[in-house]
N, C-alpha and C. Protein backbone atom coordinates (compact mmCIF):
# COMPACT_ATOMS: atom_id res chain seq x y z
N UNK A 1 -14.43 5.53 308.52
CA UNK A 1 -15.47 5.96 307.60
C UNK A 1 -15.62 4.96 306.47
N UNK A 2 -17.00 4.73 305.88
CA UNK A 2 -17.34 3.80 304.95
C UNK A 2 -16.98 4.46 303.81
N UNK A 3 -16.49 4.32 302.70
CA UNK A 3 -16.74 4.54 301.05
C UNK A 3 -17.69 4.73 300.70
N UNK A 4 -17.80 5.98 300.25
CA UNK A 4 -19.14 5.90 299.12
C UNK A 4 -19.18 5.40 298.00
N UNK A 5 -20.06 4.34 297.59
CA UNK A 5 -20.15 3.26 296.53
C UNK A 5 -21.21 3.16 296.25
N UNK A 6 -22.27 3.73 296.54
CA UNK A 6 -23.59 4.29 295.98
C UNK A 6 -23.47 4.76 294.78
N UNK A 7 -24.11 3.80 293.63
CA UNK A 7 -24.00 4.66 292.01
C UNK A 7 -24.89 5.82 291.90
N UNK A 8 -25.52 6.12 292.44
CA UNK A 8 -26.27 7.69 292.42
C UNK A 8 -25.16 8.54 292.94
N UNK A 9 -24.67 8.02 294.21
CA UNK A 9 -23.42 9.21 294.67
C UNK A 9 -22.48 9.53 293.48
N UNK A 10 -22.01 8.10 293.12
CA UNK A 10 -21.13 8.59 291.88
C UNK A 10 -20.97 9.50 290.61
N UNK A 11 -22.61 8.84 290.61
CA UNK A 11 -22.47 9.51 289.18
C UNK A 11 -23.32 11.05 289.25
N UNK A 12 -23.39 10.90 290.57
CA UNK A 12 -23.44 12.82 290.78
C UNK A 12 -22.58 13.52 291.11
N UNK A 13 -21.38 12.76 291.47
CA UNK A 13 -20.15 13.59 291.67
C UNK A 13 -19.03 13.60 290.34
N UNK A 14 -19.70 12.50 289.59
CA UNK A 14 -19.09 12.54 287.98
C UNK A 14 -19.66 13.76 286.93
N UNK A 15 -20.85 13.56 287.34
CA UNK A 15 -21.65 14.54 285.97
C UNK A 15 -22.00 15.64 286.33
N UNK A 16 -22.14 16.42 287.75
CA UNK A 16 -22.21 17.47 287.86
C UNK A 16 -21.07 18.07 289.16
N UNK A 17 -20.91 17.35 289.46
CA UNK A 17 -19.39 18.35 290.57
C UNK A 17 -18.68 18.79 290.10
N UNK A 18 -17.77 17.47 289.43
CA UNK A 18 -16.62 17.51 288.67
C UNK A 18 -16.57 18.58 287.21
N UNK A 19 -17.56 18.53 286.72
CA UNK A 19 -17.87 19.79 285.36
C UNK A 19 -17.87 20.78 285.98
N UNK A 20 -19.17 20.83 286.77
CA UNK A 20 -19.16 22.42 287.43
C UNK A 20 -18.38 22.98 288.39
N UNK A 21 -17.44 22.11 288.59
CA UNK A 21 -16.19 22.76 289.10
C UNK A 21 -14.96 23.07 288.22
N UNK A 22 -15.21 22.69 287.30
CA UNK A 22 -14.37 23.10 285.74
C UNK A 22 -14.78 24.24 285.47
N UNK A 23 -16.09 24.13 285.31
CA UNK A 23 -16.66 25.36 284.51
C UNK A 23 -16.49 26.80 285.85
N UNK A 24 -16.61 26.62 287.11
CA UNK A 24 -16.22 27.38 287.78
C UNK A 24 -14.98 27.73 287.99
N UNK A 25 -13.76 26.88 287.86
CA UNK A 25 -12.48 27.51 288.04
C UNK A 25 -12.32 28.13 286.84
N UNK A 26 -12.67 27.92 285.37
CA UNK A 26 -12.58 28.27 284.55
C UNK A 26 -13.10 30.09 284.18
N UNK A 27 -14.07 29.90 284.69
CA UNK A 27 -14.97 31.37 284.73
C UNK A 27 -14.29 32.49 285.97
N UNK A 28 -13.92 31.93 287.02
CA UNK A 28 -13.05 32.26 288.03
C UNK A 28 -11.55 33.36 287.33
N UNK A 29 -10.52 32.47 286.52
CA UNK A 29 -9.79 32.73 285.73
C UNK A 29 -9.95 33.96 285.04
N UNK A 30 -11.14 33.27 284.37
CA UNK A 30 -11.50 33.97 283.48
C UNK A 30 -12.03 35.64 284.07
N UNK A 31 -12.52 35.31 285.11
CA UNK A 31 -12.99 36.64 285.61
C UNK A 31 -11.63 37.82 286.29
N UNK A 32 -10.96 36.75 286.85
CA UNK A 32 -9.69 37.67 287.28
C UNK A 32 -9.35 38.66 286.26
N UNK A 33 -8.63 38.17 284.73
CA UNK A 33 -8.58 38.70 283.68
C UNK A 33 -10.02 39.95 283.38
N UNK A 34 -11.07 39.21 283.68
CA UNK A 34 -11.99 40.67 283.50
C UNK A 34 -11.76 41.87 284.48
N UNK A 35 -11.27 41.50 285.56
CA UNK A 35 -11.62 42.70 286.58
C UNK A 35 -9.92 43.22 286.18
N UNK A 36 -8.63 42.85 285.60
CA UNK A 36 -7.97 43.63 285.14
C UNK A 36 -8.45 44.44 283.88
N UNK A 37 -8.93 43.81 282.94
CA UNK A 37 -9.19 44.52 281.70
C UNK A 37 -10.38 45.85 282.45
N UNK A 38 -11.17 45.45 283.31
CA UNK A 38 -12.27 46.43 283.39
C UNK A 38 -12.16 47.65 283.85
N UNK A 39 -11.09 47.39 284.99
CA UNK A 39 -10.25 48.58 286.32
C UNK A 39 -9.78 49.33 284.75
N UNK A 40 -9.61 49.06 283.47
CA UNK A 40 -8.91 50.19 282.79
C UNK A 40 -10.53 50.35 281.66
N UNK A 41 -11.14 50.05 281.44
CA UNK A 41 -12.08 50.68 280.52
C UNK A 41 -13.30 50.91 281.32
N UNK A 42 -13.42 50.67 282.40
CA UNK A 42 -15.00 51.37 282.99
C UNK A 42 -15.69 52.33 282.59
N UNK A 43 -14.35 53.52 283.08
CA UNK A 43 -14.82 54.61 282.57
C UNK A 43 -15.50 54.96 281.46
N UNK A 44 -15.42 53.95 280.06
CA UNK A 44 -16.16 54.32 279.05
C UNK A 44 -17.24 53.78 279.24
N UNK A 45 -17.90 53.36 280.07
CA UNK A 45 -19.30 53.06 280.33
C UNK A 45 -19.51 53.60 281.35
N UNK A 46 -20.85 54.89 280.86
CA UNK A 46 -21.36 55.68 282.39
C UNK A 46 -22.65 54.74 282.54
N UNK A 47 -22.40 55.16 283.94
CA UNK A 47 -23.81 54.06 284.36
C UNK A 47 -25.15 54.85 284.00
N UNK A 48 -25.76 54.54 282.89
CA UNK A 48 -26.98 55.71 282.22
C UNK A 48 -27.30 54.74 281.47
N UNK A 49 -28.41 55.22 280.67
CA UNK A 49 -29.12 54.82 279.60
C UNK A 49 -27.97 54.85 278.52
N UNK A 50 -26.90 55.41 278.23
CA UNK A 50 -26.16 55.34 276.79
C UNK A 50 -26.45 53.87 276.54
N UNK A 51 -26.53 53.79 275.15
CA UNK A 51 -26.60 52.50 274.49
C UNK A 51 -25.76 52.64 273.87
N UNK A 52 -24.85 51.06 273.72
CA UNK A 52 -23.86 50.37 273.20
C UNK A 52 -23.95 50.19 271.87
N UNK A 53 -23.25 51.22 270.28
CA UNK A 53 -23.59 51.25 269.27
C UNK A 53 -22.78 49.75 268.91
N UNK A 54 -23.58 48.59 268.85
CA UNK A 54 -22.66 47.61 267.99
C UNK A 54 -23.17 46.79 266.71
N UNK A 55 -23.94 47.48 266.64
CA UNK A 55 -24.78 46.94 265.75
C UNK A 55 -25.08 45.78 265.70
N UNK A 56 -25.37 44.95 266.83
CA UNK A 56 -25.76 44.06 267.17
C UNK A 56 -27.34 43.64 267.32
N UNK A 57 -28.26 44.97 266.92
CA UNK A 57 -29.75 44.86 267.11
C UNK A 57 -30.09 43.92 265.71
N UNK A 58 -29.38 44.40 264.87
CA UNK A 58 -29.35 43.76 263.32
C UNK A 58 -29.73 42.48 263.30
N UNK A 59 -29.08 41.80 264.42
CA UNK A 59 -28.95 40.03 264.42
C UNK A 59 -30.11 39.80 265.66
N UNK A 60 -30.94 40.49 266.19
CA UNK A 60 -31.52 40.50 267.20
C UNK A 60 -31.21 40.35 268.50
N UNK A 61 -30.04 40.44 268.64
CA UNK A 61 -29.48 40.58 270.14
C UNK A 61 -29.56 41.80 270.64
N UNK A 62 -29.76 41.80 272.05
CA UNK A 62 -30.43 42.46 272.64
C UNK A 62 -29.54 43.86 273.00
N UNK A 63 -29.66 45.34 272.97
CA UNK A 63 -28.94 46.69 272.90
C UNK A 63 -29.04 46.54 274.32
N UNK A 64 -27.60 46.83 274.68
CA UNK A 64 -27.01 47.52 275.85
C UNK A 64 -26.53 48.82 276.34
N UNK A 65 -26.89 49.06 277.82
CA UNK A 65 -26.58 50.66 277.67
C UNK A 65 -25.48 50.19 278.88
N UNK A 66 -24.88 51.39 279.46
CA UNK A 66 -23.89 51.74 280.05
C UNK A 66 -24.36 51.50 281.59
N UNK A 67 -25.67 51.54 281.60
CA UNK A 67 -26.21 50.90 283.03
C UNK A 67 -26.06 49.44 282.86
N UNK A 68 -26.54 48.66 281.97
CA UNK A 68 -26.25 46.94 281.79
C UNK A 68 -25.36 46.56 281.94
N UNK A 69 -24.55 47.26 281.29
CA UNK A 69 -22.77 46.78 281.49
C UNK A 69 -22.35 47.24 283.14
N UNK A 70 -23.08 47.84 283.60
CA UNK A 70 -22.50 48.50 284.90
C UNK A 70 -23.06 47.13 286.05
N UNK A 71 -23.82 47.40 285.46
CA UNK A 71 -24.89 46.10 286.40
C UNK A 71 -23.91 44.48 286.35
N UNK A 72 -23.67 44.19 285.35
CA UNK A 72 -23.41 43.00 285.11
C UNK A 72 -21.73 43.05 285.80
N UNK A 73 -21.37 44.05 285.88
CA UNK A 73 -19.71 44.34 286.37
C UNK A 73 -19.73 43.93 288.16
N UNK A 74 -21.16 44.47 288.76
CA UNK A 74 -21.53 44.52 289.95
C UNK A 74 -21.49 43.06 290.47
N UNK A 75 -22.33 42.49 289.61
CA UNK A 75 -22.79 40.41 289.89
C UNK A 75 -21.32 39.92 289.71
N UNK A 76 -20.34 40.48 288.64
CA UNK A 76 -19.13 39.80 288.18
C UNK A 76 -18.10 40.00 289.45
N UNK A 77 -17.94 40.99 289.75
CA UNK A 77 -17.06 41.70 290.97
C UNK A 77 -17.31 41.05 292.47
N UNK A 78 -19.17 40.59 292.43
CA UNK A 78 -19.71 39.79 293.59
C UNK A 78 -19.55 38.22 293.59
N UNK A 79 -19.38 37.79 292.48
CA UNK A 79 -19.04 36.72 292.41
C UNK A 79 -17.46 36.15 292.53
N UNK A 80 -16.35 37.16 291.91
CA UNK A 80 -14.99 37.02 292.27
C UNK A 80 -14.18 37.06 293.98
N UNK A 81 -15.31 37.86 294.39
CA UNK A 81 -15.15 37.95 296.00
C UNK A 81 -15.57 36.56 296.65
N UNK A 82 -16.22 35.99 296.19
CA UNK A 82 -16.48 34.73 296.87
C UNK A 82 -15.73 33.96 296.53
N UNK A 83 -14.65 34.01 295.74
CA UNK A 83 -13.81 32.90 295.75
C UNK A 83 -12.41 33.50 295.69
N UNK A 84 -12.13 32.90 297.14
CA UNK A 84 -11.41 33.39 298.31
C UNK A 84 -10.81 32.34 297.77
N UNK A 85 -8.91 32.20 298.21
CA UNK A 85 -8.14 30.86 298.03
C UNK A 85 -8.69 29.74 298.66
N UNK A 86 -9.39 29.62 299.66
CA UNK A 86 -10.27 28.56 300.20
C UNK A 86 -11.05 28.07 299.03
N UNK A 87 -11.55 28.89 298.90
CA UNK A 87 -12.60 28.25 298.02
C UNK A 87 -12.11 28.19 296.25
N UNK A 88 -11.09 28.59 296.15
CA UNK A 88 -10.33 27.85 294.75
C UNK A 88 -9.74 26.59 294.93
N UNK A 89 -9.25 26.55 296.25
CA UNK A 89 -8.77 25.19 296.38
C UNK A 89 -10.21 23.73 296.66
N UNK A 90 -10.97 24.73 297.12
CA UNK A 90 -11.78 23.66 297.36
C UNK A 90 -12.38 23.08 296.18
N UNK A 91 -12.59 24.08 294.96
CA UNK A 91 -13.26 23.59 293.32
C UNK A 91 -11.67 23.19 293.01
N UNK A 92 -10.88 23.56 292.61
CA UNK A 92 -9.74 22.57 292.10
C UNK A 92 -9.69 20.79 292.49
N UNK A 93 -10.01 20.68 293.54
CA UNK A 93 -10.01 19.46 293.79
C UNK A 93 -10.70 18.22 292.83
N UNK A 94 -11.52 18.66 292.79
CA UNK A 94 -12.41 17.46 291.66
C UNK A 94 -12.47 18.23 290.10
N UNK A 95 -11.25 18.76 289.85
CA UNK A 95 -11.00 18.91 288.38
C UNK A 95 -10.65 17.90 287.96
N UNK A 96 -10.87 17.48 286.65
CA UNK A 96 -9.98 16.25 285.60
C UNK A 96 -8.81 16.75 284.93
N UNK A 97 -9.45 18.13 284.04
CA UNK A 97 -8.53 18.39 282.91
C UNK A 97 -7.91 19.58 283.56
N UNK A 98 -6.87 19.69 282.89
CA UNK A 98 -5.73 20.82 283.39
C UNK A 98 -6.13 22.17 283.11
N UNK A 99 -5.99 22.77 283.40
CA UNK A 99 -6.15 24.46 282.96
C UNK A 99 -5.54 24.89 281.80
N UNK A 100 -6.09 24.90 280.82
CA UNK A 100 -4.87 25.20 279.71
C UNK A 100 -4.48 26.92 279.50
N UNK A 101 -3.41 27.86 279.12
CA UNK A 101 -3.55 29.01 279.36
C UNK A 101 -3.46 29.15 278.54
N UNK A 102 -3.96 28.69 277.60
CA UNK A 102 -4.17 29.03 276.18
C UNK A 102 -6.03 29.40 275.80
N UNK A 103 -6.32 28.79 276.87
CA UNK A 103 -8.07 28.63 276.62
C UNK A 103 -8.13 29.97 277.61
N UNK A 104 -7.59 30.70 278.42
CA UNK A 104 -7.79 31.94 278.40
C UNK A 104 -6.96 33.18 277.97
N UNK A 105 -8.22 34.03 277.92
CA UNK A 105 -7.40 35.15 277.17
C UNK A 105 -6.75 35.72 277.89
N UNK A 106 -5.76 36.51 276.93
CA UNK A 106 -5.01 37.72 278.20
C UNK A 106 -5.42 39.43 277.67
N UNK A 107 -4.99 40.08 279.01
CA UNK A 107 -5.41 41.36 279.01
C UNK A 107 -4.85 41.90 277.62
């Protein structure tokens, strides 16, 4: 097999693989930690219209109810299923920087 030495190849596997495979193992991580924290507070969000008192309308961000948060748990839960150890190993590969476990939170 030839080398790829094409500077378009490169610098598409520099500026967007290699990040967005950061930013995916990272969110990955990060999501594991959500689906522990969530398996224990679900329950306080029924899937309904309740809205989320945080007083966050103040600053113009947008009010959440107990269906939004339910919704967004659904895409989060669908997205952790797809990354199967296959496919962590396969985004680990073209990481640079290390995982620090300090840059995520814990439960």
């Amino acid at each position: 097999m030839a080398d790829i030495t094409d500077q378009e190849a490169i610098a598409f596997a520099n500026n967007y693989i290699r990040p967005m495979c950061e930013t995916l193992r990272y969110v990955t991580v990060r999501g594991e930690d959500w689906a522990k924290k969530w398996s224990t507070v679900s329950s306080l969000f029924p899937n309904d219209t309740s809205e989320l008192q945080d007083g966050r309308d103040a600053e113009g961000i947008s009010k959440l109810t107990g269906q939004d948060i339910n919704n967004v748990a659904v895409v989060f839960n669908a997205l952790l299923n797809l990354m199967d150890e296959s496919a962590k190993t396969a985004v680990a590969k073209p990481c640079v920087r290390p995982l620090l476990a300090s840059n995520i939170p814990s439960s």
